[in-house]
PDB file of N, CA and C in Angstrom:
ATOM      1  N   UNK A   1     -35.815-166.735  76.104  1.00  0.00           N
ATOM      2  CA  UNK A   1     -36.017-165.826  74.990  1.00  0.00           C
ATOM      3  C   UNK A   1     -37.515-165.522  74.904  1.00  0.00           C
ATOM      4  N   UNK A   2     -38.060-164.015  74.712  1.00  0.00           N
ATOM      5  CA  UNK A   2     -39.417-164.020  74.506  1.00  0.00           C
ATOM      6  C   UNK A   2     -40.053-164.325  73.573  1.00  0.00           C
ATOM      7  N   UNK A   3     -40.939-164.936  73.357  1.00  0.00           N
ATOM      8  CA  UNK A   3     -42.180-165.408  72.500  1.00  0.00           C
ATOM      9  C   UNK A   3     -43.360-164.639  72.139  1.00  0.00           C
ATOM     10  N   UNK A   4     -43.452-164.499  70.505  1.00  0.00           N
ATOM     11  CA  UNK A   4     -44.133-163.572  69.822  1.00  0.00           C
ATOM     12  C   UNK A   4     -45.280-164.326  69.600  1.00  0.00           C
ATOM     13  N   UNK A   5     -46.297-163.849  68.881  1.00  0.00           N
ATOM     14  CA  UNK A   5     -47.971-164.377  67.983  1.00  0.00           C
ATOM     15  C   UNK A   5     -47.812-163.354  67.359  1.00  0.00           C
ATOM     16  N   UNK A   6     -47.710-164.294  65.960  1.00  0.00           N
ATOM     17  CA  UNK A   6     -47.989-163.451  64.598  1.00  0.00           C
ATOM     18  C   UNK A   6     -49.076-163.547  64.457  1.00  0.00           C
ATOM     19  N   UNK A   7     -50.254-162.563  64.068  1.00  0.00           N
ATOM     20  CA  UNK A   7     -51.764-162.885  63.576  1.00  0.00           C
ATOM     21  C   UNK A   7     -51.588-162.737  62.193  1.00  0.00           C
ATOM     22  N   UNK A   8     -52.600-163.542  61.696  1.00  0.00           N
ATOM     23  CA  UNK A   8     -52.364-163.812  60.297  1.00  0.00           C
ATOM     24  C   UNK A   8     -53.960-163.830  59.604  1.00  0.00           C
ATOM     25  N   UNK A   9     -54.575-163.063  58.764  1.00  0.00           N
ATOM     26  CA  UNK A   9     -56.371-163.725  58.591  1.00  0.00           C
ATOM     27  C   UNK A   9     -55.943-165.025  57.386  1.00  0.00           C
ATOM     28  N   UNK A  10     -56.804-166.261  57.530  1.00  0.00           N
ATOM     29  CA  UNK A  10     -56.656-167.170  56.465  1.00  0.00           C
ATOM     30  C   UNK A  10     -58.324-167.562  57.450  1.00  0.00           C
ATOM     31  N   UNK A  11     -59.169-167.943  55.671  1.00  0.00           N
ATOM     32  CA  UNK A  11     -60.081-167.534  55.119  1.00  0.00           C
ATOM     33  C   UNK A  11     -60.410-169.498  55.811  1.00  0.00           C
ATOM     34  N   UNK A  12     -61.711-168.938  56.737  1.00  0.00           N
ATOM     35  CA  UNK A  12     -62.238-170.529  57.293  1.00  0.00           C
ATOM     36  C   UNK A  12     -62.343-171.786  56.056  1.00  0.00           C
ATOM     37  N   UNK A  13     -62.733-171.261  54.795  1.00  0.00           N
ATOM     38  CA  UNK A  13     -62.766-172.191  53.563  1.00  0.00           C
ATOM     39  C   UNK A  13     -61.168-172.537  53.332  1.00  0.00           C
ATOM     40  N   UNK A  14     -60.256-172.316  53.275  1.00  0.00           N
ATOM     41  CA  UNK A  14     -59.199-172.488  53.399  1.00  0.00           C
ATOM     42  C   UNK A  14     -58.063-173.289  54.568  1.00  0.00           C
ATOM     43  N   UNK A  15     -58.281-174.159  55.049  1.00  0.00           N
ATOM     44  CA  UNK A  15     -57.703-174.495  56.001  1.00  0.00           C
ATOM     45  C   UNK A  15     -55.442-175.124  55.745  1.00  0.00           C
ATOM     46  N   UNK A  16     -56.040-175.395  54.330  1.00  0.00           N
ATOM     47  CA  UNK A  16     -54.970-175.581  53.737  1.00  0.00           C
ATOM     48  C   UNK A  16     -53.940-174.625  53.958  1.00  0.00           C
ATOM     49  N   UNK A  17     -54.143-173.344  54.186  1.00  0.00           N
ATOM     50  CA  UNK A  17     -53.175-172.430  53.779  1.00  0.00           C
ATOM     51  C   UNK A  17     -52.718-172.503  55.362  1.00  0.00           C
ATOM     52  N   UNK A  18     -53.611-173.033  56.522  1.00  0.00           N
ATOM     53  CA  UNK A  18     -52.273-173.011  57.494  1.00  0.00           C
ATOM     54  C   UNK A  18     -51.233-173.747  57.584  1.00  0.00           C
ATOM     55  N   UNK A  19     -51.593-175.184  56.812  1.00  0.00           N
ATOM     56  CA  UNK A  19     -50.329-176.304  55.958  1.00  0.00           C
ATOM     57  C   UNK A  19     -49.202-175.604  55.791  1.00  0.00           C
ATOM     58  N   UNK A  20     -49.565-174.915  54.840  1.00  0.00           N
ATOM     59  CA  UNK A  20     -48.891-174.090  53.850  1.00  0.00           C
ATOM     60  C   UNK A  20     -48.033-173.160  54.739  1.00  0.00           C
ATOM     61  N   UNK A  21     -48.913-172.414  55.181  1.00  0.00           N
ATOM     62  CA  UNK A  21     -48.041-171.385  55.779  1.00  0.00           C
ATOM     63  C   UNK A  21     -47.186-171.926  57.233  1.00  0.00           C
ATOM     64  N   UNK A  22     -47.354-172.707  57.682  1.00  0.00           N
ATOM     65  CA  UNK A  22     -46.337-173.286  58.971  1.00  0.00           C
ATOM     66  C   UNK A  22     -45.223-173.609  58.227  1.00  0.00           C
ATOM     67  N   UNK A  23     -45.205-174.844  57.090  1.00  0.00           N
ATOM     68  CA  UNK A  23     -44.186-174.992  56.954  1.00  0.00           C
ATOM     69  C   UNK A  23     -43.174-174.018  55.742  1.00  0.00           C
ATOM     70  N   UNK A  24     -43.863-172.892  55.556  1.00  0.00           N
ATOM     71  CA  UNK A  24     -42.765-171.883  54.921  1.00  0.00           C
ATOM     72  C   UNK A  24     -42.829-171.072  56.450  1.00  0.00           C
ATOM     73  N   UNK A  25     -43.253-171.095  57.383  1.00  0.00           N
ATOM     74  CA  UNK A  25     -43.074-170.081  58.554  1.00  0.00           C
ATOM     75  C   UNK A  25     -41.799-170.473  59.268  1.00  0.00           C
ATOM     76  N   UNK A  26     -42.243-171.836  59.146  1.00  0.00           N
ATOM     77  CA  UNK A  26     -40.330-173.234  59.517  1.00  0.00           C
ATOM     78  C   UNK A  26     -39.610-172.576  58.853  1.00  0.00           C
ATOM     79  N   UNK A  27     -39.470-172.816  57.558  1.00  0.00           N
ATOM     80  CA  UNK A  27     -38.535-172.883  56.845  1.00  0.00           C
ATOM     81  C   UNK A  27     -37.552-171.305  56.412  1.00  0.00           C
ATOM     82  N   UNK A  28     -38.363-170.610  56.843  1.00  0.00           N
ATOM     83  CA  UNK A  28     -37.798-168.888  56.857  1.00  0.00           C
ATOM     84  C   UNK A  28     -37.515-168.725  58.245  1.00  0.00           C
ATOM     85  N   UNK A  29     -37.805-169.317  59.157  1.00  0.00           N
ATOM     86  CA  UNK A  29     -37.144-168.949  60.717  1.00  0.00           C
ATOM     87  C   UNK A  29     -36.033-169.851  60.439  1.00  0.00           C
ATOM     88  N   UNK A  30     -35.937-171.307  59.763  1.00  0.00           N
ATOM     89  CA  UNK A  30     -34.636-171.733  59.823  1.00  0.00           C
ATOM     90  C   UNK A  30     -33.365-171.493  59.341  1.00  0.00           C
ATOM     91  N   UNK A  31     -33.750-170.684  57.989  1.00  0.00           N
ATOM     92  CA  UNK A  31     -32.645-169.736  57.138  1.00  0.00           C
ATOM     93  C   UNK A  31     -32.546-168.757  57.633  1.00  0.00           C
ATOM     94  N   UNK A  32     -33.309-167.474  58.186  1.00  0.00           N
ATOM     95  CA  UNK A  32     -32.437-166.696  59.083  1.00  0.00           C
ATOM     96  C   UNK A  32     -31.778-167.186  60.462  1.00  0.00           C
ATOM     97  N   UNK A  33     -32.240-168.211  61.089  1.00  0.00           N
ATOM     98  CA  UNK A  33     -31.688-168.606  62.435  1.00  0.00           C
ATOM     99  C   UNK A  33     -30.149-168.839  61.935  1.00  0.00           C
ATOM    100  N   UNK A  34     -30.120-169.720  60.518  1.00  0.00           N
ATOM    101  CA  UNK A  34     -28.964-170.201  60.136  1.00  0.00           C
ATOM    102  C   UNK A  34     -27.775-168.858  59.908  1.00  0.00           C
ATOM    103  N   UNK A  35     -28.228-168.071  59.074  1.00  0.00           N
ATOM    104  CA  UNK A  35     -27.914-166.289  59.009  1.00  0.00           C
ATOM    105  C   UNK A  35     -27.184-165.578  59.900  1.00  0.00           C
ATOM    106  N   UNK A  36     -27.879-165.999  61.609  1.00  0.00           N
ATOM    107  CA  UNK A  36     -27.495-165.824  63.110  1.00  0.00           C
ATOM    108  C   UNK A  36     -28.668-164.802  63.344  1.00  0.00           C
ATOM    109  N   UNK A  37     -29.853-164.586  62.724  1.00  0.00           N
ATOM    110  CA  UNK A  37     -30.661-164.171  63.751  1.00  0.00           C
ATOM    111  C   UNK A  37     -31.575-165.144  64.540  1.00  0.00           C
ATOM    112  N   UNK A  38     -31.935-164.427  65.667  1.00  0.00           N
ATOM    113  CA  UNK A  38     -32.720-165.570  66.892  1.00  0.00           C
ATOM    114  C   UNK A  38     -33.698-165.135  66.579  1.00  0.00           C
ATOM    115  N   UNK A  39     -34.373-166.253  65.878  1.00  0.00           N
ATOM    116  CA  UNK A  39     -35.824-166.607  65.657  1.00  0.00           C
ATOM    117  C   UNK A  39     -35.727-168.355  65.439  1.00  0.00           C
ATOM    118  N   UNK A  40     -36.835-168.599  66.463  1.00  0.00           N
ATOM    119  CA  UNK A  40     -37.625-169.762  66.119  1.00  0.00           C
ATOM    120  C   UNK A  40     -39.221-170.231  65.761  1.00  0.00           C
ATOM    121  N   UNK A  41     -39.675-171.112  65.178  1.00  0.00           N
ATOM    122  CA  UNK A  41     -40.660-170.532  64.819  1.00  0.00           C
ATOM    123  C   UNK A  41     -41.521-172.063  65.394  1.00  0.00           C
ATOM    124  N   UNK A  42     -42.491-172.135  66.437  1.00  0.00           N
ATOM    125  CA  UNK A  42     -42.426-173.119  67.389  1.00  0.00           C
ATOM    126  C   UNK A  42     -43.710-173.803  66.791  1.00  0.00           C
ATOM    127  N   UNK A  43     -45.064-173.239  66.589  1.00  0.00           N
ATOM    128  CA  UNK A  43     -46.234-174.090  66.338  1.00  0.00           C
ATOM    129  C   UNK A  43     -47.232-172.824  65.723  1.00  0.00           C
ATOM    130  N   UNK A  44     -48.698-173.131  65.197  1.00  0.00           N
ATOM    131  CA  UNK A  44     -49.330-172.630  64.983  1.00  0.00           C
ATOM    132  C   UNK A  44     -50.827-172.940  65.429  1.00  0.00           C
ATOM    133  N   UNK A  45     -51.930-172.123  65.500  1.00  0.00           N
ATOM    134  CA  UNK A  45     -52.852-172.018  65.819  1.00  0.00           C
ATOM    135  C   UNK A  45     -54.028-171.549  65.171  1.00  0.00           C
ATOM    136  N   UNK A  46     -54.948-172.136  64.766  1.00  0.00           N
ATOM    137  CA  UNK A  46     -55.687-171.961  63.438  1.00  0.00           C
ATOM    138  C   UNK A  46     -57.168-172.012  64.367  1.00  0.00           C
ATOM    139  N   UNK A  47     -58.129-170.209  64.619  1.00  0.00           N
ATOM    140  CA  UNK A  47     -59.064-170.237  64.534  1.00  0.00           C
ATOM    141  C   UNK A  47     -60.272-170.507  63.504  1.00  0.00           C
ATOM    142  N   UNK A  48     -60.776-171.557  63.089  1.00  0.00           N
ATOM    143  CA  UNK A  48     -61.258-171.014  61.711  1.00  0.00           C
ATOM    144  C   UNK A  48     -62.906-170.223  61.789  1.00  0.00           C
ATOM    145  N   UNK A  49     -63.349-169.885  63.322  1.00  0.00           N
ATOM    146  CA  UNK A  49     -64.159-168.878  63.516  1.00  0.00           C
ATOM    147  C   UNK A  49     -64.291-167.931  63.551  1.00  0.00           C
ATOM    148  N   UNK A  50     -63.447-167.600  63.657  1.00  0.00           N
ATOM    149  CA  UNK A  50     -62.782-166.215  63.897  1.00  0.00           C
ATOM    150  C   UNK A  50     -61.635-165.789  62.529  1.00  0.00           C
ATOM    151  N   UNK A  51     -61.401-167.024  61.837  1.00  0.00           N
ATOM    152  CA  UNK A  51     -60.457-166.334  60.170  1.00  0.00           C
ATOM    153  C   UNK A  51     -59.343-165.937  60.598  1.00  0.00           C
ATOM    154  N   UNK A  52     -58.759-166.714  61.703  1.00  0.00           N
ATOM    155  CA  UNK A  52     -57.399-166.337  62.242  1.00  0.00           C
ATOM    156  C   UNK A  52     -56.736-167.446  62.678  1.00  0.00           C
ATOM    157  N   UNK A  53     -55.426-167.318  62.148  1.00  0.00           N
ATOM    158  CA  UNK A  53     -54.250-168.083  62.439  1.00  0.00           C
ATOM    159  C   UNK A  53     -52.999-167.488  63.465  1.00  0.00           C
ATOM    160  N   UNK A  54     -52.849-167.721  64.383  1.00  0.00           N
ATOM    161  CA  UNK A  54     -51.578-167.522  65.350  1.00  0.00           C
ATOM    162  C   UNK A  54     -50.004-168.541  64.813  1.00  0.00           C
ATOM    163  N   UNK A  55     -49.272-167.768  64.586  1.00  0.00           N
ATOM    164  CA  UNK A  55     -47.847-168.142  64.606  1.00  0.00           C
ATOM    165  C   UNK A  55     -47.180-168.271  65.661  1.00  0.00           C
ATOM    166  N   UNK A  56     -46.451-169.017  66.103  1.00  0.00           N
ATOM    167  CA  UNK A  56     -45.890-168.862  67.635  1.00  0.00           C
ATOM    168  C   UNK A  56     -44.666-169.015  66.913  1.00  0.00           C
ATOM    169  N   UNK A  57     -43.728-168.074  67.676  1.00  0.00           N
ATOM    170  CA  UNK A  57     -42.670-168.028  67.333  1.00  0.00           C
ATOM    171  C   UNK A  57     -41.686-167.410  68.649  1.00  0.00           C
ATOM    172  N   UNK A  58     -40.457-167.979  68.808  1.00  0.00           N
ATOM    173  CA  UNK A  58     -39.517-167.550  70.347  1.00  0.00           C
ATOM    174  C   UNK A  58     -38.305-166.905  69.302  1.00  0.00           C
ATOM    175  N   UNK A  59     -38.134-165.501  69.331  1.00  0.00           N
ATOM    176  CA  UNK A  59     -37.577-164.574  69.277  1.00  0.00           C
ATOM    177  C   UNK A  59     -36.332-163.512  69.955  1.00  0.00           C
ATOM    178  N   UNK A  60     -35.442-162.964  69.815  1.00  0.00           N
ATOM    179  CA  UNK A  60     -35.003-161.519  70.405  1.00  0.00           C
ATOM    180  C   UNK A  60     -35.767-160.371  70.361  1.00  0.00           C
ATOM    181  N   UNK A  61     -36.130-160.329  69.437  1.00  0.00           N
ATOM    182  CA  UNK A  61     -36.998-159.183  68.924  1.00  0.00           C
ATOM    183  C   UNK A  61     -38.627-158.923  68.373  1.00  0.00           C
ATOM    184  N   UNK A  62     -39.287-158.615  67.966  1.00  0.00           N
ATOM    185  CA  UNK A  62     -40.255-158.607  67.412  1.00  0.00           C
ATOM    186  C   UNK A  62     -40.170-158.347  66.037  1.00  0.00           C
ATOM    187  N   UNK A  63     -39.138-157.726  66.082  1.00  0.00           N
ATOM    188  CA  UNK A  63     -38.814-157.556  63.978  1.00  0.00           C
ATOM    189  C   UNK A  63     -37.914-158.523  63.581  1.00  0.00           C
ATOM    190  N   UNK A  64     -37.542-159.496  64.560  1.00  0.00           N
ATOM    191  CA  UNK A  64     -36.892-160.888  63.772  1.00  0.00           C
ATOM    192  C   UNK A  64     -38.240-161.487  63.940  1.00  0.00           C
ATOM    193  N   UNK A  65     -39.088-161.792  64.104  1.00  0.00           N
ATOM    194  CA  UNK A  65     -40.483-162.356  63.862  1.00  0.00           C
ATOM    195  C   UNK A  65     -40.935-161.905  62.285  1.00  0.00           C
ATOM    196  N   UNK A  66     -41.031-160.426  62.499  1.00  0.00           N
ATOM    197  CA  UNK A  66     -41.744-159.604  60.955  1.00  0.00           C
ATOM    198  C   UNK A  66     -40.800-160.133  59.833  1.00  0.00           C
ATOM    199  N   UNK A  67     -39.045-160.614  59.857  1.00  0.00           N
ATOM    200  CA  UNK A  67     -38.599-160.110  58.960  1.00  0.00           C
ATOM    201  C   UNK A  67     -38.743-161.861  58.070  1.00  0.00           C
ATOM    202  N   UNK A  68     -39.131-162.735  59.350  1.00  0.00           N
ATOM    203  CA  UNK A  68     -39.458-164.225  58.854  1.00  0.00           C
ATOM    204  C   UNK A  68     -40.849-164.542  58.218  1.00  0.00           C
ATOM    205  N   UNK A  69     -41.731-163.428  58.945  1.00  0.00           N
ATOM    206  CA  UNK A  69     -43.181-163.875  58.018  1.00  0.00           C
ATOM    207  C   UNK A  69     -42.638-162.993  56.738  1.00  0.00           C
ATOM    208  N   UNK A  70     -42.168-162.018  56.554  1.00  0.00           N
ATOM    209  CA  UNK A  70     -41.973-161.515  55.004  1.00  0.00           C
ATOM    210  C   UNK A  70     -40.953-162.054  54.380  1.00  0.00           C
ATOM    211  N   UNK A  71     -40.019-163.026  54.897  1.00  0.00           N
ATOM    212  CA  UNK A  71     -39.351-164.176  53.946  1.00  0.00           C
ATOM    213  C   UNK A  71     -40.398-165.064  53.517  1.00  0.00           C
ATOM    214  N   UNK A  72     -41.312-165.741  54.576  1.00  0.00           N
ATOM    215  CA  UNK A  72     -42.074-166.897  54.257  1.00  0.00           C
ATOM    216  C   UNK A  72     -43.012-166.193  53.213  1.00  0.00           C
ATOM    217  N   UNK A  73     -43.412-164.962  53.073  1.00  0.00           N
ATOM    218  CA  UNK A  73     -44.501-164.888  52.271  1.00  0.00           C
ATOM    219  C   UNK A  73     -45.839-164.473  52.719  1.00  0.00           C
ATOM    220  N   UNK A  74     -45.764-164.247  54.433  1.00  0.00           N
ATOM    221  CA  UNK A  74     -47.183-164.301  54.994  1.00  0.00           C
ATOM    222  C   UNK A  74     -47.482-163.043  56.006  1.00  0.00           C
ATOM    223  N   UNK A  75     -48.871-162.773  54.739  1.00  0.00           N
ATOM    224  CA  UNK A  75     -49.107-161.682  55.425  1.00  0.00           C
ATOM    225  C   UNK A  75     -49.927-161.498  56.629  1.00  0.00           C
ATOM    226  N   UNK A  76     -49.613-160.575  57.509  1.00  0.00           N
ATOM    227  CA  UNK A  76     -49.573-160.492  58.526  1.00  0.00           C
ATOM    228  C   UNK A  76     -50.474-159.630  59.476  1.00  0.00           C
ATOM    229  N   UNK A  77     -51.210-159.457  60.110  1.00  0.00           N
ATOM    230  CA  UNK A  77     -52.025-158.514  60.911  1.00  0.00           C
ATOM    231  C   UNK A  77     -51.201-157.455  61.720  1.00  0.00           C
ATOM    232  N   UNK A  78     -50.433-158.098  62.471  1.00  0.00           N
ATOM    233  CA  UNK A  78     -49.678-157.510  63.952  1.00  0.00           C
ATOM    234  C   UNK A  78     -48.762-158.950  64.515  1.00  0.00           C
ATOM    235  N   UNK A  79     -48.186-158.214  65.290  1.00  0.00           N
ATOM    236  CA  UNK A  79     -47.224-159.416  66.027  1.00  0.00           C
ATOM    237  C   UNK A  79     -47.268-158.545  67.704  1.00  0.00           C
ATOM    238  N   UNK A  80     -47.231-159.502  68.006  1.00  0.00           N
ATOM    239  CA  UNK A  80     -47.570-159.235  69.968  1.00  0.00           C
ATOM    240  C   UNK A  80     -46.480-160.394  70.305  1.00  0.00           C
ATOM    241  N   UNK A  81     -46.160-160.057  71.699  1.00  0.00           N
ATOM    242  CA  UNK A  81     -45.358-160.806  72.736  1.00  0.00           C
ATOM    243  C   UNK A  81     -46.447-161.424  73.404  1.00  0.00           C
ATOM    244  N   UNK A  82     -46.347-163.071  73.897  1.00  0.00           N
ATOM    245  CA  UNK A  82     -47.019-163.367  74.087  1.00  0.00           C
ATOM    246  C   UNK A  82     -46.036-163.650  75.636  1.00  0.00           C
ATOM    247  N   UNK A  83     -46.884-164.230  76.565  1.00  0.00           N
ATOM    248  CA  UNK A  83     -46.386-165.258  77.948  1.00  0.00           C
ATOM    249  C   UNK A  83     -46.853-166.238  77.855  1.00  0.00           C
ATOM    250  N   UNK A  84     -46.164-167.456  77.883  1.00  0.00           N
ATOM    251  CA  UNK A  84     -46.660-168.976  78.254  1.00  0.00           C
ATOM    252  C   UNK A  84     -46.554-168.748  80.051  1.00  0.00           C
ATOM    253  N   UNK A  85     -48.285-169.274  80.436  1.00  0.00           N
ATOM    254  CA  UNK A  85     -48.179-169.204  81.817  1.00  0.00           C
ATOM    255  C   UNK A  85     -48.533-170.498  82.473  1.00  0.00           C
ATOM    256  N   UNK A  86     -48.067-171.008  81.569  1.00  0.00           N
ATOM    257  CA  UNK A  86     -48.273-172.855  81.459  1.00  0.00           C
ATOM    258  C   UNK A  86     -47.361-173.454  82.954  1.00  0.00           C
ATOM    259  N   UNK A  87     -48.142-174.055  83.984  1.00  0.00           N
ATOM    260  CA  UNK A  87     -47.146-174.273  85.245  1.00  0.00           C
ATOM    261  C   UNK A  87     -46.448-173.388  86.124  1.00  0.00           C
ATOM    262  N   UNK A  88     -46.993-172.456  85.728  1.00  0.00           N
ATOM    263  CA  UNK A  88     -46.242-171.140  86.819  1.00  0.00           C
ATOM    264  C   UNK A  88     -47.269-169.665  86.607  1.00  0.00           C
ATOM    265  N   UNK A  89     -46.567-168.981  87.678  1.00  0.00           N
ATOM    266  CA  UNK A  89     -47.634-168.167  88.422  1.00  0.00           C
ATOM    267  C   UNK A  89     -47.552-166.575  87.573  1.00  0.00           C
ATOM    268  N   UNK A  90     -48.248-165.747  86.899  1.00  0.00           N
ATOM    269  CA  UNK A  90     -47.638-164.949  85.830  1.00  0.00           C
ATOM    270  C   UNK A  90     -48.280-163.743  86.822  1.00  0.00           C
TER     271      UNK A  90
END
């Protein structure tokens, strides 16, 4: 299944809110997964130099990604398809 990055800005003084926001990012990929849409919502990634947080999330779509950050509450920059090229040749 392909794998999205939600960008997200959360404010370097704030580190809390990526707490925050992973586990409502869980918890809204697990109620629609439950629903039957394919979304999972795998880990996150917190620049705090840059005032950016990455969502990783493994998907069908890119708007089952959007429709879980606007359950969770979190607003959002863009969402991109990402490739894990982790062990193999891309």
């Amino acid at each position: 299944m392909p794998e999205f990055l939600l960008e997200v800005y959360v404010s370097r003084t704030d580190p809390d809110a990526v707490t925050a926001g992973a586990r409502n990012a869980r918890r809204a990929a697990d109620e629609l997964r439950r629903e039957g849409t394919q979304v999972r919502y795998l880990r996150s990634i917190f620049v705090p130099e840059d005032e950016t947080c990455f969502y990783l999330y493994e998907a069908a779509l890119a708007e089952h990604v959007g429709d879980a950050a606007r359950r969770a509450d979190i607003p959002f920059e863009r969402i991109s398809e990402a490739i894990d090229g982790a062990g193999r040749d891309i």
